[in-house]
N, C-alpha and C. Protein backbone atom coordinates (compact mmCIF):
# COMPACT_ATOMS: atom_id res chain seq x y z
N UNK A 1 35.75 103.60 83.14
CA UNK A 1 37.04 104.13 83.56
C UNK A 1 38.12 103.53 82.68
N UNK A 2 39.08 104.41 82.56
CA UNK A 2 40.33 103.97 81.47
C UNK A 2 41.14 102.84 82.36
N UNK A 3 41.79 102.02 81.58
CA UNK A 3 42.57 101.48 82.68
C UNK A 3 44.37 102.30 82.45
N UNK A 4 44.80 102.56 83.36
CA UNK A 4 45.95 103.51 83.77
C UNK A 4 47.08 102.43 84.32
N UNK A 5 48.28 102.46 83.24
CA UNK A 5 48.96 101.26 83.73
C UNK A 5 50.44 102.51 83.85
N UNK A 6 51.08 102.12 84.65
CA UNK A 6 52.71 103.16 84.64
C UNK A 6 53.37 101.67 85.21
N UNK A 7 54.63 102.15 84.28
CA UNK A 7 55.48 100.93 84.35
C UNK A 7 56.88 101.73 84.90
N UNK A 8 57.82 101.15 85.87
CA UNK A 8 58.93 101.20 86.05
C UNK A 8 59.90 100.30 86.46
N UNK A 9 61.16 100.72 85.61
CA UNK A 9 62.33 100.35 86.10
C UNK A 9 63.42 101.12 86.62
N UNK A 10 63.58 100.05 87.21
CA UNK A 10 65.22 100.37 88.64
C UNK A 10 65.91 99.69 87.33
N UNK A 11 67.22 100.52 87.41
CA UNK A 11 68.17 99.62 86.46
C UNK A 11 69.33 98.80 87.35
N UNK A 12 70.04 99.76 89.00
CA UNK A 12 69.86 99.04 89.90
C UNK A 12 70.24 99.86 90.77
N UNK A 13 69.68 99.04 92.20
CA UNK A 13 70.17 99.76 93.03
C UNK A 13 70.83 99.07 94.06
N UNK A 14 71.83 99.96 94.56
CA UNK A 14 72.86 99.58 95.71
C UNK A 14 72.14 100.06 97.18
N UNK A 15 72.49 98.93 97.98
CA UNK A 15 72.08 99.39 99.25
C UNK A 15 73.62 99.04 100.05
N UNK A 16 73.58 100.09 101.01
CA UNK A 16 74.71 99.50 102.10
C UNK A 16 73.98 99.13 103.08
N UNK A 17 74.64 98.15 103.23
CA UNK A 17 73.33 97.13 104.36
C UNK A 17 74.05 97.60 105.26
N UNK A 18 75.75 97.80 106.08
CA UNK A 18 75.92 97.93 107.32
C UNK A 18 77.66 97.70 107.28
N UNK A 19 78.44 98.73 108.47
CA UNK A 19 79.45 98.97 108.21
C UNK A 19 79.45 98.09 109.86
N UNK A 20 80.11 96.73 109.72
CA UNK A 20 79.97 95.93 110.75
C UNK A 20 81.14 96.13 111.84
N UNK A 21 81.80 97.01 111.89
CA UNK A 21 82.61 97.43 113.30
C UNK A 21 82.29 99.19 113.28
N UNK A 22 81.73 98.99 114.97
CA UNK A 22 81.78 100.82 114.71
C UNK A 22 83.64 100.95 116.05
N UNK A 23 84.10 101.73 115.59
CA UNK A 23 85.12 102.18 116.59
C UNK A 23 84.90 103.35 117.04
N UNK A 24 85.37 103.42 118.66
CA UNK A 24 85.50 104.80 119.66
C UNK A 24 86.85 104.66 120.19
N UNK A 25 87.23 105.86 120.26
CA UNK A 25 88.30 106.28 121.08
C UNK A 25 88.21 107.31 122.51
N UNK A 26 88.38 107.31 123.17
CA UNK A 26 88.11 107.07 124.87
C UNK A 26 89.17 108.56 125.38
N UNK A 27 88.55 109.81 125.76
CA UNK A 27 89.89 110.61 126.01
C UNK A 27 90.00 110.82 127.45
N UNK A 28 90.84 112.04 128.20
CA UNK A 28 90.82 111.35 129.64
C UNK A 28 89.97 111.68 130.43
N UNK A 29 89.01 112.29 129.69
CA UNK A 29 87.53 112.27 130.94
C UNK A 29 86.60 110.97 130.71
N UNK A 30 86.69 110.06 130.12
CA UNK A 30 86.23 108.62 129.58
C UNK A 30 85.21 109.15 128.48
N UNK A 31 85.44 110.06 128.11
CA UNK A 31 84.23 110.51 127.11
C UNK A 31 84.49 109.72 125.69
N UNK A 32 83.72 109.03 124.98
CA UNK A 32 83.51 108.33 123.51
C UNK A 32 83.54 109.14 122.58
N UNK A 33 84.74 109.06 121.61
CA UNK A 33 84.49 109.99 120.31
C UNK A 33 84.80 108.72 119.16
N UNK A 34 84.12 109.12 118.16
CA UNK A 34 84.03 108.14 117.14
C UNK A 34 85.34 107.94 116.02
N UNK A 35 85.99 107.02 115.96
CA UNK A 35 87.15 106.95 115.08
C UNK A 35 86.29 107.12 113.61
N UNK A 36 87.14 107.76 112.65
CA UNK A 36 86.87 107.61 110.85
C UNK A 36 86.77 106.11 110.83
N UNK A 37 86.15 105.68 110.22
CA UNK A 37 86.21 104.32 109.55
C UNK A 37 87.33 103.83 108.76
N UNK A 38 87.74 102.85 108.85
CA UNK A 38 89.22 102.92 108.45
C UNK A 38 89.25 102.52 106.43
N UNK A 39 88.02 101.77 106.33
CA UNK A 39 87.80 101.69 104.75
C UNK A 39 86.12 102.33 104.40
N UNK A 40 86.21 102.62 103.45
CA UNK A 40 85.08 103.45 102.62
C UNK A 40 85.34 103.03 101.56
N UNK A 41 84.24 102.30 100.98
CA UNK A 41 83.73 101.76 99.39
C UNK A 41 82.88 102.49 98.91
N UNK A 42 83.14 103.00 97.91
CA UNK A 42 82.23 104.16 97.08
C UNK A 42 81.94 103.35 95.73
N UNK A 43 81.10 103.39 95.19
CA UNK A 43 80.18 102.48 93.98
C UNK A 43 80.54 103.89 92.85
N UNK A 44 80.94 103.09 92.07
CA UNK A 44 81.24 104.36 91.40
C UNK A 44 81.21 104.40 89.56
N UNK A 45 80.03 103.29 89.39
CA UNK A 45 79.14 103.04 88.03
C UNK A 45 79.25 101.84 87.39
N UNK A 46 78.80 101.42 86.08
CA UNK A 46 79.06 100.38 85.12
C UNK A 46 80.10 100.63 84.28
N UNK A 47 80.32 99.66 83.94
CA UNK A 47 81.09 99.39 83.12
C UNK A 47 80.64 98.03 82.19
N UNK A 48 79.92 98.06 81.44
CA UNK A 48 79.85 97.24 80.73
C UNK A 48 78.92 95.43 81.69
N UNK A 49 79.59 94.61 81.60
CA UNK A 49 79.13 93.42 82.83
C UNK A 49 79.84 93.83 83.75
N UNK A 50 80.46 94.53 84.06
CA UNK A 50 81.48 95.13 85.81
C UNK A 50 80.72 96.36 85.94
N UNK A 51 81.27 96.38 87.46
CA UNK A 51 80.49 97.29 88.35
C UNK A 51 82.26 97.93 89.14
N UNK A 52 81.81 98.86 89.17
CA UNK A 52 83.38 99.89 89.41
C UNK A 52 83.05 100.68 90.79
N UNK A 53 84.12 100.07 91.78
CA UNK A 53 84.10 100.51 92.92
C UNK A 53 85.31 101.28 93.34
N UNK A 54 85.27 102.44 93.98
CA UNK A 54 87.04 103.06 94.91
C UNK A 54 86.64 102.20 96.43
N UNK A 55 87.50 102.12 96.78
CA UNK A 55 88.33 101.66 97.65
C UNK A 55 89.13 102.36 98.45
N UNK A 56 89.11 102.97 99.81
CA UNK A 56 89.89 104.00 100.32
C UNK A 56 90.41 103.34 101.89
N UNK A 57 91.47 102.69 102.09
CA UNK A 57 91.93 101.97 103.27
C UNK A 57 93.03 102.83 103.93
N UNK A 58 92.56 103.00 105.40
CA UNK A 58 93.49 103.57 106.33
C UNK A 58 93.94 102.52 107.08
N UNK A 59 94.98 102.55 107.84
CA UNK A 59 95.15 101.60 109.08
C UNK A 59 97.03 101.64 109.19
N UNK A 60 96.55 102.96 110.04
CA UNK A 60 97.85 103.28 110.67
C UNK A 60 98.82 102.56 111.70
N UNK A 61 99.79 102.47 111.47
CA UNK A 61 100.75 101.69 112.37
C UNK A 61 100.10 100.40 112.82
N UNK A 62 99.60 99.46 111.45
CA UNK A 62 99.47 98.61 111.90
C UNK A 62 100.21 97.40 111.15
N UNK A 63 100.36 96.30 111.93
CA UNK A 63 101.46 95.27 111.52
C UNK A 63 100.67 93.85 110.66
N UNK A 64 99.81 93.87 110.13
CA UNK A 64 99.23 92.88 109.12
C UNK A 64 98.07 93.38 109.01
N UNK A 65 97.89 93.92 107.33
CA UNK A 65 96.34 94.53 107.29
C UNK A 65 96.39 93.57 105.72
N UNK A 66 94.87 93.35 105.58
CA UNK A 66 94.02 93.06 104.23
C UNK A 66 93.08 93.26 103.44
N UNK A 67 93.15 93.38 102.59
CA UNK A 67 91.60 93.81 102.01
C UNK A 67 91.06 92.66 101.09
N UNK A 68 89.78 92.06 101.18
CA UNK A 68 89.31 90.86 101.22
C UNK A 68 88.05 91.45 100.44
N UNK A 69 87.78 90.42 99.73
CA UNK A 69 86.38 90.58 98.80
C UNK A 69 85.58 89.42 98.76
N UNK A 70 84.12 89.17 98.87
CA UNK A 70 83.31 88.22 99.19
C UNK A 70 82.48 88.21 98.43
N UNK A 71 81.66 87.46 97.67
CA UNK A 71 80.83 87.61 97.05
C UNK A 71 79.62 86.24 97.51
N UNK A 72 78.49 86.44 97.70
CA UNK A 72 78.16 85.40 98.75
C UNK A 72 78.06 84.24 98.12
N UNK A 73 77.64 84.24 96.76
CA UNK A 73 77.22 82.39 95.81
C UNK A 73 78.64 82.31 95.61
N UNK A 74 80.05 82.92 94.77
CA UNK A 74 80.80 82.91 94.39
C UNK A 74 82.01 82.42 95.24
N UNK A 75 81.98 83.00 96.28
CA UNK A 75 83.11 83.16 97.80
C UNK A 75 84.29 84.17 97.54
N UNK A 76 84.95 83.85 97.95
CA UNK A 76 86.17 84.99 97.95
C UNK A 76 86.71 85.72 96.35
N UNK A 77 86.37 86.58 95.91
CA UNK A 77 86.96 87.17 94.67
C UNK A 77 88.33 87.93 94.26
N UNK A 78 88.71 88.43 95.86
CA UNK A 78 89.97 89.29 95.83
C UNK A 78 90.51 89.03 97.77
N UNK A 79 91.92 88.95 97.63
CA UNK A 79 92.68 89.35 98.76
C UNK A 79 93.85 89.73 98.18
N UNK A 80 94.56 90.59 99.23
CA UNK A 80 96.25 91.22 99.24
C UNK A 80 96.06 91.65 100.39
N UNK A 81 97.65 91.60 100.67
CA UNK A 81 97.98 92.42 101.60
C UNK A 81 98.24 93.93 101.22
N UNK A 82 98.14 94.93 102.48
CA UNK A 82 98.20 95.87 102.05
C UNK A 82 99.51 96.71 103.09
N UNK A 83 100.28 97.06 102.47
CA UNK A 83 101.57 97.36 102.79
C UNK A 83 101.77 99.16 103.37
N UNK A 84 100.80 100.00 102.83
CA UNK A 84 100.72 101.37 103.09
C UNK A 84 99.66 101.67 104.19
N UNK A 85 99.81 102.69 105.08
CA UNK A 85 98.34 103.13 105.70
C UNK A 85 97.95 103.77 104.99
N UNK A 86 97.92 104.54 103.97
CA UNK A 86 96.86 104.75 103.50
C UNK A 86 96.49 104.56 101.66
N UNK A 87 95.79 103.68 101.23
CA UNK A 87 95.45 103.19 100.21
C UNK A 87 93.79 103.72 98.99
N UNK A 88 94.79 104.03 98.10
CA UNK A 88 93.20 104.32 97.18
C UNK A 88 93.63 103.73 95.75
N UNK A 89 92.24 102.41 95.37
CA UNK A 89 91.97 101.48 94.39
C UNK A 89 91.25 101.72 94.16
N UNK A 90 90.92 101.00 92.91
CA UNK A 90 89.53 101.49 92.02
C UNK A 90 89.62 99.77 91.84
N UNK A 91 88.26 98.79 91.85
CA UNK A 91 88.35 97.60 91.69
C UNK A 91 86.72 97.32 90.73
N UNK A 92 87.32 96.29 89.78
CA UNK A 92 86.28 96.08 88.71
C UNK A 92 85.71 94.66 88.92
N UNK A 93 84.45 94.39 89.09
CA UNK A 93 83.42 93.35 89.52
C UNK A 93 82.86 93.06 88.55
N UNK A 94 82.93 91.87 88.09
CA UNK A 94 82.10 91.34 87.00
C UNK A 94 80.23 91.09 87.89
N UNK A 95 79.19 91.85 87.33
CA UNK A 95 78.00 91.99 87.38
C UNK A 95 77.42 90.11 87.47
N UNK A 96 76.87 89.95 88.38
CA UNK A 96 76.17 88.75 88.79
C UNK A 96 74.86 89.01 89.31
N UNK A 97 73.94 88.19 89.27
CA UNK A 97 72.43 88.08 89.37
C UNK A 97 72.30 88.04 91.37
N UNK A 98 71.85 89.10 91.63
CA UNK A 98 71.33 89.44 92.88
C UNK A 98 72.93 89.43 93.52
N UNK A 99 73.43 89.58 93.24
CA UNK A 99 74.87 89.84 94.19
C UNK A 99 74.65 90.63 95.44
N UNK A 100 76.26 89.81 96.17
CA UNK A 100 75.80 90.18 97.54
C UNK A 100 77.41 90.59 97.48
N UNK A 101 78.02 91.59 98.09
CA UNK A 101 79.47 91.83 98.38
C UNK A 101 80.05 92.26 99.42
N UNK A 102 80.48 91.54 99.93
CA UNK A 102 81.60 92.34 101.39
C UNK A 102 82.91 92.22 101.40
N UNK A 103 83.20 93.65 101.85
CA UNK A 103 84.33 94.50 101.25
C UNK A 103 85.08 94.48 102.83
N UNK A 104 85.77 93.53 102.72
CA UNK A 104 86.46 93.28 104.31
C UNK A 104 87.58 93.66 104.59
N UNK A 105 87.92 94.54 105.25
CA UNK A 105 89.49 95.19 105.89
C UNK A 105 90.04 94.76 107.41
N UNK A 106 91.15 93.74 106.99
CA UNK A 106 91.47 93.17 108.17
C UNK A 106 93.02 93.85 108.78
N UNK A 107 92.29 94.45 110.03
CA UNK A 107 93.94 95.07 110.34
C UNK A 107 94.25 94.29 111.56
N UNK A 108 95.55 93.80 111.78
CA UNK A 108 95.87 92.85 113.01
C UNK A 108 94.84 92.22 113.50
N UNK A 109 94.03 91.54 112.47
CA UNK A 109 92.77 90.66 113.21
C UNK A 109 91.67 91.26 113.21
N UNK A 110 91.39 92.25 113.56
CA UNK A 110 89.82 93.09 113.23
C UNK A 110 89.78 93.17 112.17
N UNK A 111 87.76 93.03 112.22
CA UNK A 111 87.38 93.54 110.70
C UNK A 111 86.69 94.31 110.62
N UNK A 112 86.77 94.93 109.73
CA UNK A 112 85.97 96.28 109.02
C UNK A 112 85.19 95.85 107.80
N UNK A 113 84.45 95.94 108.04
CA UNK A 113 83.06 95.16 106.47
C UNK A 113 82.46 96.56 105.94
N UNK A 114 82.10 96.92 104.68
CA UNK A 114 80.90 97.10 104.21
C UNK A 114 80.64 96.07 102.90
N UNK A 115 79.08 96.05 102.93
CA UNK A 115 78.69 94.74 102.05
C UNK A 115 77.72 95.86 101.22
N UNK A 116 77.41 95.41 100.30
CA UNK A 116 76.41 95.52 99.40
C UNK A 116 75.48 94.84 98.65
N UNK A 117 74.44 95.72 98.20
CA UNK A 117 73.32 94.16 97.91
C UNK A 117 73.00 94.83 96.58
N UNK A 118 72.71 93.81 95.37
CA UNK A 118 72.60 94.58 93.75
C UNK A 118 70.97 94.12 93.87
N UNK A 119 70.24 94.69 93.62
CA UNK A 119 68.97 94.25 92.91
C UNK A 119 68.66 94.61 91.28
N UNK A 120 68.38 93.76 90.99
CA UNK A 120 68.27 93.56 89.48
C UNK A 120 67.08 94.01 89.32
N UNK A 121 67.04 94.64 87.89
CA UNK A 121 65.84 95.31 87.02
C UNK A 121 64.28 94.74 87.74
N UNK A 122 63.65 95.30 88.08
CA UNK A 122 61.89 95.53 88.55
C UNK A 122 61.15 96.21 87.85
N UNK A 123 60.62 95.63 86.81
CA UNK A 123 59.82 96.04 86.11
C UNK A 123 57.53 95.91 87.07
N UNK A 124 57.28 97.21 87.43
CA UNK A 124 55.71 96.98 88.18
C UNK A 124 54.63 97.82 87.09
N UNK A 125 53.38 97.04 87.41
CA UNK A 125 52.79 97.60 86.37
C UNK A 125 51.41 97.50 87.24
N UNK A 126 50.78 98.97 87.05
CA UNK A 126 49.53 99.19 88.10
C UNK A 126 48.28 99.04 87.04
N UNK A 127 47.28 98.97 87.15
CA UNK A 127 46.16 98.74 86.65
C UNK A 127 44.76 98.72 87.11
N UNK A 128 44.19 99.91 86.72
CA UNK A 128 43.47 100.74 87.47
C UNK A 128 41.86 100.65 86.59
């Protein structure tokens, strides 16, 4: 028998691990309807050693909001305040080995997370 080897690579991939507040809004029969999420991070390619993300923050009539960036070996990479309800950034990440990122939106004290996880190049090789 020949031996049959196939090789691949991931160059990478993004996972959203979890959008850590879900919100409902309550109407007057007590019935649960689901609020929009107030931030959405969209991955939105390379750039060279950066990784290029949008950024889309709502948070209406509210009186102290932030948008916060985490990186888990690194710690905090970005904060501001954010002065508009509604906000769209494009933000550039310098590329790090297994990165971990959470993309935190703080409005009057709540948070709104999505995180992301980078896995680096996997090269598998079968052999048959």
């Amino acid at each position: 028998m020949s031996t049959l080897k196939n090789s691949f690579t991931a160059i990478i991939a993004f996972v959203m691990l979890s959008a850590t507040a879900n919100a409902t809004t309550i109407d007057s029969t007590g019935t649960n309807f689901p609020v929009e999420d107030p931030i959405t991070v969209k991955f939105l390619g390379n750039d060279g050693d950066y990784l290029l993300f949008q950024i889309v923050t709502k948070s209406a009539d509210a009186k102290h909001t932030s948008l916060e960036v985490f990186d888990k070996e690194a710690g905090q990479l970005y904060s501001t305040p954010i002065n508009s309800n509604y906000k769209v950034q494009t933000m550039k990440i310098e590329k790090t080995y297994q990165q971990n990122l959470d993309f935190n939106l703080v409005i009057d004290g709540k948070v709104y997370s999505k995180s992301f996880s980078i896995l680096e190049p996997v090269t598998l090789a079968v052999n048959n």
